[in-house]
N, C-alpha and C. Protein backbone atom coordinates (compact mmCIF):
# COMPACT_ATOMS: atom_id res chain seq x y z
N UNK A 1 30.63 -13.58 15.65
CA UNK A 1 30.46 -14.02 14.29
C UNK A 1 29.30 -13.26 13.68
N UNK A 2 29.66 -13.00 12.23
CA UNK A 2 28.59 -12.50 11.88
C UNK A 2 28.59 -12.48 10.25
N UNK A 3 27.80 -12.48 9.42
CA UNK A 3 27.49 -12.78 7.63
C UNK A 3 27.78 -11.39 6.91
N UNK A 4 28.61 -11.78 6.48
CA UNK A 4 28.62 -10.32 5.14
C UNK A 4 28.65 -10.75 4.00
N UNK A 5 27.31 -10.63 3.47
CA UNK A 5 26.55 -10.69 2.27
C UNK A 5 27.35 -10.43 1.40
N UNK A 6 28.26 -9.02 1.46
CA UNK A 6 29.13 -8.64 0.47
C UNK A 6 30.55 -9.51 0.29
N UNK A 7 30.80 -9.88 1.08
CA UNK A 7 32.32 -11.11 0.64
C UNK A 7 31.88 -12.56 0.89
N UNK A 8 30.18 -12.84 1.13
CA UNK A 8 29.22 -13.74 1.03
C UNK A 8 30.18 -14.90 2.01
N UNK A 9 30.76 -14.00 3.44
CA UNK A 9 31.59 -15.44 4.18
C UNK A 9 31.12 -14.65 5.27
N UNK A 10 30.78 -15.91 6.43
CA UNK A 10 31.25 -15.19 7.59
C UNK A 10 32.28 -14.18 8.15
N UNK A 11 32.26 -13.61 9.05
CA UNK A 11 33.01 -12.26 9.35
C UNK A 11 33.51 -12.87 10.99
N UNK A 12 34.61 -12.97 11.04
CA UNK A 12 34.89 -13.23 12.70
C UNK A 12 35.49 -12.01 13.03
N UNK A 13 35.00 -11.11 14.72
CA UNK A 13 35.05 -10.03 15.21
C UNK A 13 35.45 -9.81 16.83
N UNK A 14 36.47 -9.12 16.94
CA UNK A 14 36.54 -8.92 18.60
C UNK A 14 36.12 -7.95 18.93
N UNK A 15 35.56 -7.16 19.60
CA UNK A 15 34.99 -5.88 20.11
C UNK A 15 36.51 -5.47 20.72
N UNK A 16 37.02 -6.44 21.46
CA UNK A 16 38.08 -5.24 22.04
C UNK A 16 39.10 -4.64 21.20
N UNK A 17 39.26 -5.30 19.81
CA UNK A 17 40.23 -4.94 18.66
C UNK A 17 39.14 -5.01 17.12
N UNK A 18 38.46 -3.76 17.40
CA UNK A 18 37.68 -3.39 16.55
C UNK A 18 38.20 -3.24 14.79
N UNK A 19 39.44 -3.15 14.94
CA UNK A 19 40.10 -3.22 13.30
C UNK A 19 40.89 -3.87 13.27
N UNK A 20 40.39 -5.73 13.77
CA UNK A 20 40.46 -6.62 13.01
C UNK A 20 39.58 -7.44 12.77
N UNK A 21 39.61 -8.40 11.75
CA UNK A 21 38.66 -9.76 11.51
C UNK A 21 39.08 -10.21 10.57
N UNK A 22 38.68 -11.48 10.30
CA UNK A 22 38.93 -12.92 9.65
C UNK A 22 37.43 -13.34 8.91
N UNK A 23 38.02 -13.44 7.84
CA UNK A 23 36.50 -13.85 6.82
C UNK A 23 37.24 -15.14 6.86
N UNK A 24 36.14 -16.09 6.50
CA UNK A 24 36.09 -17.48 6.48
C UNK A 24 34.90 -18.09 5.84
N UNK A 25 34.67 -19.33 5.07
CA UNK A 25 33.31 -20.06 4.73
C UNK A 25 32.50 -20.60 5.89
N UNK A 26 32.88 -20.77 6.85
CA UNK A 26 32.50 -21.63 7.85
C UNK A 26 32.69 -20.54 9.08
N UNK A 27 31.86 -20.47 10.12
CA UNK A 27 31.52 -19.83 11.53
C UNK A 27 33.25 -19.85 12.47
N UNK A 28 32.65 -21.69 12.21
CA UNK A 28 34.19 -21.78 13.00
C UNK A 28 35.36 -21.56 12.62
N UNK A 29 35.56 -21.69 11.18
CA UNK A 29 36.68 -21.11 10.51
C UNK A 29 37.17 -19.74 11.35
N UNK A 30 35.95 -18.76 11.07
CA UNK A 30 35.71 -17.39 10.99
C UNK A 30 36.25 -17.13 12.64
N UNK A 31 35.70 -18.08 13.48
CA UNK A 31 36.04 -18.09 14.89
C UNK A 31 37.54 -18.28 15.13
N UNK A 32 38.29 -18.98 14.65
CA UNK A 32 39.50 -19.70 14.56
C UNK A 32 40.39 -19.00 14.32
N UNK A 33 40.20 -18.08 13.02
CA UNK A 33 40.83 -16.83 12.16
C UNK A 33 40.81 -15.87 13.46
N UNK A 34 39.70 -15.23 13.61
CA UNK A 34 40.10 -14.45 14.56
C UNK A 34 40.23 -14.42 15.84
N UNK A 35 40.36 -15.49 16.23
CA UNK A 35 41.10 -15.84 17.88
C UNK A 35 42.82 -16.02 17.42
N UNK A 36 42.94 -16.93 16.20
CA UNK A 36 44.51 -16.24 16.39
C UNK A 36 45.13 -15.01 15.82
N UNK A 37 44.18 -14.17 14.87
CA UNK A 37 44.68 -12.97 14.87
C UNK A 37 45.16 -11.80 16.24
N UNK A 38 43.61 -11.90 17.29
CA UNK A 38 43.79 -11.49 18.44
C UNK A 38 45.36 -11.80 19.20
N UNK A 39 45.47 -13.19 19.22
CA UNK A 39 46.77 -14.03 19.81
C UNK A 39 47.90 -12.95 19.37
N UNK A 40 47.68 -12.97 17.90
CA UNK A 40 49.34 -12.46 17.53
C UNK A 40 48.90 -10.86 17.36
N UNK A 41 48.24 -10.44 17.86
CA UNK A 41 48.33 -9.15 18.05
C UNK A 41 48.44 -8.93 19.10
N UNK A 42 48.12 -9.31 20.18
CA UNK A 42 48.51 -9.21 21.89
C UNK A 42 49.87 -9.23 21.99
N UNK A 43 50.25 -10.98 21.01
CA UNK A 43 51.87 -11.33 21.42
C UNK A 43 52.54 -10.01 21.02
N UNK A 44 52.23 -9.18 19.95
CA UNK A 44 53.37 -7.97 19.39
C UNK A 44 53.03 -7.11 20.66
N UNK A 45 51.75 -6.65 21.10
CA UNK A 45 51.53 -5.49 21.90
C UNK A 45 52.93 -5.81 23.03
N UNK A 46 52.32 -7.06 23.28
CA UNK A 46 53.47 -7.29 24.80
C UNK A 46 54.74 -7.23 24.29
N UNK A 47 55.35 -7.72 23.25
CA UNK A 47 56.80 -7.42 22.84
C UNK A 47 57.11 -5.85 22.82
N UNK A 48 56.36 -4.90 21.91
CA UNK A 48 56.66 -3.66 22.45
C UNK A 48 55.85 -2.55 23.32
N UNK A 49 55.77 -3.57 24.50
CA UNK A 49 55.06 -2.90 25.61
C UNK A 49 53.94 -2.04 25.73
N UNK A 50 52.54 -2.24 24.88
CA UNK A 50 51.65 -1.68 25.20
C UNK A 50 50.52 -2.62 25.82
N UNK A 51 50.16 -1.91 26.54
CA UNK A 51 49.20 -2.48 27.31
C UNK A 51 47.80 -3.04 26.43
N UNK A 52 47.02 -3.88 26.48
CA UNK A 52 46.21 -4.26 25.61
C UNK A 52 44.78 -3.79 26.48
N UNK A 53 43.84 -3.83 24.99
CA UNK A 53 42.58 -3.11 26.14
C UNK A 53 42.20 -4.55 26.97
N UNK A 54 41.51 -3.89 28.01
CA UNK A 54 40.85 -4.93 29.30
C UNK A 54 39.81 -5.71 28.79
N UNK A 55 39.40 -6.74 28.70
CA UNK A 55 38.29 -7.00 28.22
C UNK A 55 36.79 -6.82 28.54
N UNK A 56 35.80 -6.64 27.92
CA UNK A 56 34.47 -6.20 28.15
C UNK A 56 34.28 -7.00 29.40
N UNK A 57 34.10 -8.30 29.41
CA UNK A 57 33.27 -9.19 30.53
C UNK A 57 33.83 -9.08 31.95
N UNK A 58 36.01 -8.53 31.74
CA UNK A 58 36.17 -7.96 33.08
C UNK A 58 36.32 -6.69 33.50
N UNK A 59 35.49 -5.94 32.57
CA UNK A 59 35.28 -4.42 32.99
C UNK A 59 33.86 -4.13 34.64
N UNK A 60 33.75 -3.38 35.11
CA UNK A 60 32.65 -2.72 36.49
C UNK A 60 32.33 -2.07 35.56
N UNK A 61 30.70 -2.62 35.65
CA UNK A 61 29.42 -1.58 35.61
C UNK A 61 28.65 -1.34 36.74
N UNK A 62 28.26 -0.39 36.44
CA UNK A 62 27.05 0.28 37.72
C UNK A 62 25.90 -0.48 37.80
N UNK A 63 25.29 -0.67 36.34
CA UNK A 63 24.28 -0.72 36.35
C UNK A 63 23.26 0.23 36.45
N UNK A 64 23.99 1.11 35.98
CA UNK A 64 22.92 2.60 35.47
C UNK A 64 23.61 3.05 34.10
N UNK A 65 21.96 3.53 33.20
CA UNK A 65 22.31 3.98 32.10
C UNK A 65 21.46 5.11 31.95
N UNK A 66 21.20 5.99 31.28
CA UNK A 66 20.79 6.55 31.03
C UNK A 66 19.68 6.35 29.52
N UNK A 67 18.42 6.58 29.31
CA UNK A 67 17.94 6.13 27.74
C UNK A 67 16.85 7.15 27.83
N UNK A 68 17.12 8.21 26.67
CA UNK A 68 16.17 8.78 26.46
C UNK A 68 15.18 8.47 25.14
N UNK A 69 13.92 8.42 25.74
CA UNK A 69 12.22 8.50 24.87
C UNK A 69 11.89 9.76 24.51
N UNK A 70 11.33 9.62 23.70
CA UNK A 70 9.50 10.18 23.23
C UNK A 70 9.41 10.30 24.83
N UNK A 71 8.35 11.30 25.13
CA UNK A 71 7.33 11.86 26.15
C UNK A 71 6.32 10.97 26.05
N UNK A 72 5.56 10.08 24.75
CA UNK A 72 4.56 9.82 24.66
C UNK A 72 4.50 7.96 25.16
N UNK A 73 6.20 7.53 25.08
CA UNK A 73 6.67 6.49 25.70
C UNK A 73 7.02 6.71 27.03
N UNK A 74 7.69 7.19 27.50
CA UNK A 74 7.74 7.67 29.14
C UNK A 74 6.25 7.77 29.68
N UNK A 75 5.42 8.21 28.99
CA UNK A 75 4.08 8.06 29.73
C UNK A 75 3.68 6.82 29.57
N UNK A 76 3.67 5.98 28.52
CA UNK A 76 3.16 4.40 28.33
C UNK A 76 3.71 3.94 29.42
N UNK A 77 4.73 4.18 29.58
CA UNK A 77 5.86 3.21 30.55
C UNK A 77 5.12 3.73 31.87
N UNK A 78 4.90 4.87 32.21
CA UNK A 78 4.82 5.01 33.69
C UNK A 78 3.06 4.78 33.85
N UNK A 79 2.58 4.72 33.23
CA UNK A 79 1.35 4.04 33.01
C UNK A 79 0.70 2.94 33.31
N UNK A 80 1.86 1.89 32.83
CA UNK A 80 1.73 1.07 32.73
C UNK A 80 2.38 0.26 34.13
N UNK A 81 3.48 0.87 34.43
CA UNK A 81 4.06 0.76 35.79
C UNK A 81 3.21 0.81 36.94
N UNK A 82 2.50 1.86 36.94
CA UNK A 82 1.27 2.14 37.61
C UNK A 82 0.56 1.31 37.84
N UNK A 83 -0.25 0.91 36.98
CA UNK A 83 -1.34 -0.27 36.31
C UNK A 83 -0.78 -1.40 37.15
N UNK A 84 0.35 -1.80 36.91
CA UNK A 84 1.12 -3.34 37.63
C UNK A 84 1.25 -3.43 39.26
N UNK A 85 1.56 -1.82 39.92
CA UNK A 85 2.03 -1.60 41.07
C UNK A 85 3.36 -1.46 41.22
N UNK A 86 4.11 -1.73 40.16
CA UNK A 86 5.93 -1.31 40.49
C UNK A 86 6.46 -0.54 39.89
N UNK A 87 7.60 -0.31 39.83
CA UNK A 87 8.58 1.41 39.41
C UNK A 87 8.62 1.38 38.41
N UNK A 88 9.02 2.38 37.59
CA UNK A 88 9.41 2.38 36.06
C UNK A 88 10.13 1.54 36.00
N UNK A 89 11.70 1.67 37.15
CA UNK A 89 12.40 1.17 36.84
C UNK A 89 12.80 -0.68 36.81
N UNK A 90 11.52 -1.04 37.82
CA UNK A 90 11.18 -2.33 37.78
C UNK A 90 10.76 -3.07 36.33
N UNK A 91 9.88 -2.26 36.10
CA UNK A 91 9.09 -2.57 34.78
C UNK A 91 10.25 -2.64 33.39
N UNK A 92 11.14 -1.12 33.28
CA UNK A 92 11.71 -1.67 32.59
C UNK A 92 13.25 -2.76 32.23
N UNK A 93 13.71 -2.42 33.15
CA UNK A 93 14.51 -3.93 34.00
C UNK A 93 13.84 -5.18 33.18
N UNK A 94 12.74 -5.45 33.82
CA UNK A 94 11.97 -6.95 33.53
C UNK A 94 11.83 -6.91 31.84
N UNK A 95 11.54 -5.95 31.17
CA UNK A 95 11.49 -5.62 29.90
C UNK A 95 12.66 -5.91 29.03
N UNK A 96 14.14 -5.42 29.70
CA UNK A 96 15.02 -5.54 28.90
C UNK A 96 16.13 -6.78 29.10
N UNK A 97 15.59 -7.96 30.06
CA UNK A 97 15.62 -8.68 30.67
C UNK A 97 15.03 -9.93 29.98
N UNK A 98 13.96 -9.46 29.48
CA UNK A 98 13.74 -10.52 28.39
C UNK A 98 14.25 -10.68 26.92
C-alpha cells in the first residue's frame, strides 16, 4: 500500500505484477482491489498457460550483495569496525538490521 497525492487515494501494489494496481479511499479497499486483480490475472495466465512469476518471499538468496561507497565511507566503516573489534561485515549486517 501506498498514497498518491496525485489521485489523492491510496495505491494498492504487487511487486510480482508490477503493471497493476487498484486505487481506493481506504488502505483496505486499496488491499482488496488489488488482491483480486492479482486473482484474475493468475486465473487468465493459467487458462492460457503461462507460467506466473514465483513470488519474492519464495525465491533463494545468498545473502550476498554487493554496495558500493565513497572511499571516505568505506574508511568510516572500517574504522569504526576496528574501534568495536569486528568485521566490516559484522558491523554492517548489525547496521542494516536495524
Amino acid at each position: 500500500m501506498t498514497w498518491s497525492a496525485e489521485d489523492n487515494e491510496h495505491v494498492g501494489l504487487c511487486v510480482e505484477f508490477p503493471s497493476l494496481s487498484w486505487l481506493a479511499p481506504t488502505p483496505a479497499e486499496a488491499l482488496a482491489g488489488i488482491q483480486r486483480v492479482v486473482q484474475e490475472c493468475l486465473e487468465d495466465m493459467h487458462k492460457t498457460g503461462e507460467t506466473p512469476p514465483m513470488p519474492l518471499a519464495d525465491r533463494a538468496y545468498s545473502g550476498k550483495f554487493m554496495v558500493r561507497v565513497p572511499p571516505e565511507t568505506h574508511r568510516a566503516l572500517a574504522m569504526q569496525a576496528a574501534e568495536q573489534g569486528v568485521s566490516m561485515n559484522r558491523l554492517i549486517s548489525a547496521r542494516l538490521a536495524e
